[in-house]
Protein backbone atom coordinates (compact mmCIF):
# COMPACT_ATOMS: atom_id res chain seq x y z
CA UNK A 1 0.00 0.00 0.00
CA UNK A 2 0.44 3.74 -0.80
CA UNK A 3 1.80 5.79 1.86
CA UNK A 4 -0.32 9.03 2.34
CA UNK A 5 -1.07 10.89 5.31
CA UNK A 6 -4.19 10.68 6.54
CA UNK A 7 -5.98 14.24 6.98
CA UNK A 8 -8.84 13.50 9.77
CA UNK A 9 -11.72 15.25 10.21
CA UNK A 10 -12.17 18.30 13.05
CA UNK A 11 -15.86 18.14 13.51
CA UNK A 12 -18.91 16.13 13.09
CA UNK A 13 -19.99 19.81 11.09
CA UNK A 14 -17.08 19.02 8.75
CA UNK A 15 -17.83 15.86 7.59
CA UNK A 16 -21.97 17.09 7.77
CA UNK A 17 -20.29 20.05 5.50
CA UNK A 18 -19.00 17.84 2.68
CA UNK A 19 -21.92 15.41 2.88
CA UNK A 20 -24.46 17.82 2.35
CA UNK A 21 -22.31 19.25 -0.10
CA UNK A 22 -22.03 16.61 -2.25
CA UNK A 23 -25.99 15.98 -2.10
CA UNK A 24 -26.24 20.28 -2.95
CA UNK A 25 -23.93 19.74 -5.40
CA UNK A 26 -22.15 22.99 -3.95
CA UNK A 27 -19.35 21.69 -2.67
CA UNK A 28 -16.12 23.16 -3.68
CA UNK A 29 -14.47 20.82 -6.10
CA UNK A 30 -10.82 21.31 -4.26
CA UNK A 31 -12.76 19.73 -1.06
CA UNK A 32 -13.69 16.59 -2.30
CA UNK A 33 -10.70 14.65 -1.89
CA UNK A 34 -10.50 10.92 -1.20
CA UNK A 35 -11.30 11.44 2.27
CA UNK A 36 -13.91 13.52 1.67
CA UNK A 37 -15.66 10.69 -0.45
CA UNK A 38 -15.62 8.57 2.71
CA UNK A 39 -16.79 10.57 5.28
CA UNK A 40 -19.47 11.41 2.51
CA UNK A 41 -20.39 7.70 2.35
CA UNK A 42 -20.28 6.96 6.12
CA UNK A 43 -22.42 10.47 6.88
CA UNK A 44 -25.25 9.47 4.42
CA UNK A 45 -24.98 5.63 5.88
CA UNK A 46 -25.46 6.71 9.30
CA UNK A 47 -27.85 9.89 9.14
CA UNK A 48 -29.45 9.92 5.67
CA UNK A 49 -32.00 6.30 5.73
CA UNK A 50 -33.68 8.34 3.06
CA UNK A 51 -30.75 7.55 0.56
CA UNK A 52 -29.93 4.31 -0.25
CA UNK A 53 -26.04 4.18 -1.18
CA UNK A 54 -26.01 1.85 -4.07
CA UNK A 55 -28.70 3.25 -5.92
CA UNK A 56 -28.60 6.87 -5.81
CA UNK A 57 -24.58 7.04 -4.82
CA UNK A 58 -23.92 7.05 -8.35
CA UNK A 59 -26.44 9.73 -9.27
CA UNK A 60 -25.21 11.95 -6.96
CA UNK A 61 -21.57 11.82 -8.23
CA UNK A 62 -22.40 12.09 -11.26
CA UNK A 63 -24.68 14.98 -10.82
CA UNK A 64 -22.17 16.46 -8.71
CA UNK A 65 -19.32 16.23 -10.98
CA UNK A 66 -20.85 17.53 -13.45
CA UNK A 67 -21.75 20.73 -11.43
CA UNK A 68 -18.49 21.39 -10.67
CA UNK A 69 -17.01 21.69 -14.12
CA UNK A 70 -16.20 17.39 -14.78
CA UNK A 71 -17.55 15.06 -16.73
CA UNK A 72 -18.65 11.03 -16.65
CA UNK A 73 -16.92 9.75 -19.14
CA UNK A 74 -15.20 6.60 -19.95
CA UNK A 75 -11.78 7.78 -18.52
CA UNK A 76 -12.61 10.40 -16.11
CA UNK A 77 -15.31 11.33 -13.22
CA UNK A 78 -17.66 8.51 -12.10
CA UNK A 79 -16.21 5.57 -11.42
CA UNK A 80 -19.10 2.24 -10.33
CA UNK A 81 -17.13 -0.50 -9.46
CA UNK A 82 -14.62 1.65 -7.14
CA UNK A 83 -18.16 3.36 -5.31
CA UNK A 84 -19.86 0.11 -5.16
CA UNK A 85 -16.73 -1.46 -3.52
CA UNK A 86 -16.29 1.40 -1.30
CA UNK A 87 -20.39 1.63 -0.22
CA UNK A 88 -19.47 -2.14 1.11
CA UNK A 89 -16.21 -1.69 2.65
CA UNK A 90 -17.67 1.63 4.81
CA UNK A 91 -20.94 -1.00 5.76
CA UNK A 92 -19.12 -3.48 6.81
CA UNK A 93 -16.74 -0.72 9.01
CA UNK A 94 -19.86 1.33 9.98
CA UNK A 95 -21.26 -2.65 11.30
CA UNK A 96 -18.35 -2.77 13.71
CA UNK A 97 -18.53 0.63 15.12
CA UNK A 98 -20.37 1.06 18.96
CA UNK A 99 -23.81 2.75 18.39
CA UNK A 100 -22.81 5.70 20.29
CA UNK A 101 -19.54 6.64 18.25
CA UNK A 102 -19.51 10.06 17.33
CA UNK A 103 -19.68 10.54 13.59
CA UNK A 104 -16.47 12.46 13.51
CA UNK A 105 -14.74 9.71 15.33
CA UNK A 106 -16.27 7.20 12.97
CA UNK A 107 -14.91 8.83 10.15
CA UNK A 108 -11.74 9.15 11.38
CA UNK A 109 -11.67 5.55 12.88
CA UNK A 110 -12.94 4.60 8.86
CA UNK A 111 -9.91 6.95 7.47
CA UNK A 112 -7.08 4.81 9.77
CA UNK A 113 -8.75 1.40 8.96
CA UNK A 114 -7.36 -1.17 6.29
CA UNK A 115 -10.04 0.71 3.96
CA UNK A 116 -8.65 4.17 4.40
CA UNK A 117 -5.73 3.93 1.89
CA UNK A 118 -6.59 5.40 -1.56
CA UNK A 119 -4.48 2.19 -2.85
CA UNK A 120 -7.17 -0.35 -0.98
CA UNK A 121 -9.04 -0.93 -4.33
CA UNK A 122 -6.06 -3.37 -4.90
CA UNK A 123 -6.20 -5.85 -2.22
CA UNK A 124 -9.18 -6.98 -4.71
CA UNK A 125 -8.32 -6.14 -8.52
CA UNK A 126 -5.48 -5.77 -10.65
CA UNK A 127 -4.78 -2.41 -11.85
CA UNK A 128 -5.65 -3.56 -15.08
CA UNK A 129 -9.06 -4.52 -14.42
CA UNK A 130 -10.01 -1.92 -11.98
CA UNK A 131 -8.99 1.06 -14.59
CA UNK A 132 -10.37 -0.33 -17.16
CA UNK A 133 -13.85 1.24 -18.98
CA UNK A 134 -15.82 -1.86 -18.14
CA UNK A 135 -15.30 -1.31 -14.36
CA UNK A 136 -16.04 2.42 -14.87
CA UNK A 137 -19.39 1.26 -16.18
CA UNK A 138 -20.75 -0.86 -14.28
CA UNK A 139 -19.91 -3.26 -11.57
CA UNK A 140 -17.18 -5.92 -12.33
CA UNK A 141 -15.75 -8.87 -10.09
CA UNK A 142 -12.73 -8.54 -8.59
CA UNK A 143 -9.95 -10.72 -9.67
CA UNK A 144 -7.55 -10.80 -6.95
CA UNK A 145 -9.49 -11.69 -3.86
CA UNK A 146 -12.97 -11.95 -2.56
CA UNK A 147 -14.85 -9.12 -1.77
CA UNK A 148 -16.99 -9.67 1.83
C-alpha cells in the first residue's frame, strides 16, 4: 500500500459540511478529496436512511461532478465498481462501530482502517481490471481476492 497521510476530520460539522455538499452539489471541487468521499459515504450511511447508497450514490456523483465543471466519461469522473466497492467496505466498518460513536470519530476511525488507503481498491483487482472502462461502467468482479 500507498503511503499518504491521513488528513482526519475536526468536527462532526465538517464531515456534515461535505456530505451535504455533495448531495447540494455545492461543494467546492478542491474539497472533495478521497477522504472527503468517505466521510461522505459513512455520513449518508449513518444519518441519511432516506438515501440508499447503491442506488442513488452514483447519481449523486455524477450529478455532482458535473456541477463542478467534470464530466462522466469513460476515462474520467464517475467511477461504479470503485463506489460500489467502497459503499461495502464503509458498511461493513460502519457494522463494527459502537452505536454511540460520534460521527467524527467514525470517520476518522474509517480513514485509519485497512479501507482508508486510496491504494485499498487493490487488495481486490489488478490495476488492469479496476482502470479499465468496463469497471467504470458498471460493476465488475474482482480478480484478486474476494470481496466480503
Amino acid at each position: 500500500m500507498t503511503d499518504h497521510p491521513i488528513r482526519p476530520f475536526a468536527s462532526n460539522a465538517a464531515v456534515r459540511h461535505v456530505a451535504g455538499g455533495l448531495l447540494a452539489a455545492t461543494l467546492p471541487k478542491q474539497e472533495w478529496t478521497h477522504e472527503a468521499h468517505l466521510a461522505a459515504c459513512l455520513c449518508l450511511l449513518r444519518e441519511h436512511p432516506d438515501v440508499v447508497l447503491e442506488r442513488d450514490l452514483p447519481g449523486v456523483i455524477r450529478t455532482y461532478n458535473e456541477a463542478v465543471g467534470g464530466q462522466n466519461t469513460d476515462s474520467a469522473g464517475y467511477h461504479e465498481t470503485l463506489t460500489q466497492l467502497y459503499i461495502r467496505g464503509v458498511r461493513a466498518f460502519a457494522a463494527l462501530l459502537s452505536a454511540g460513536t460520534p460521527l467524527v470519530d467514525a470517520v476518522n476511525a474509517l480513514l485509519a482502517s485497512e479501507i482508508g488507503p486510496r491504494d485499498w481498491p487493490l487488495c481486490f483487482y489488478s490495476r488492469d481490471r479496476l482502470f479499465s472502462v468496463e469497471a467504470r461502467r458498471g460493476w465488475v468482479e474482482p480478480d484478486l481476492a474476494t470481496v466480503e
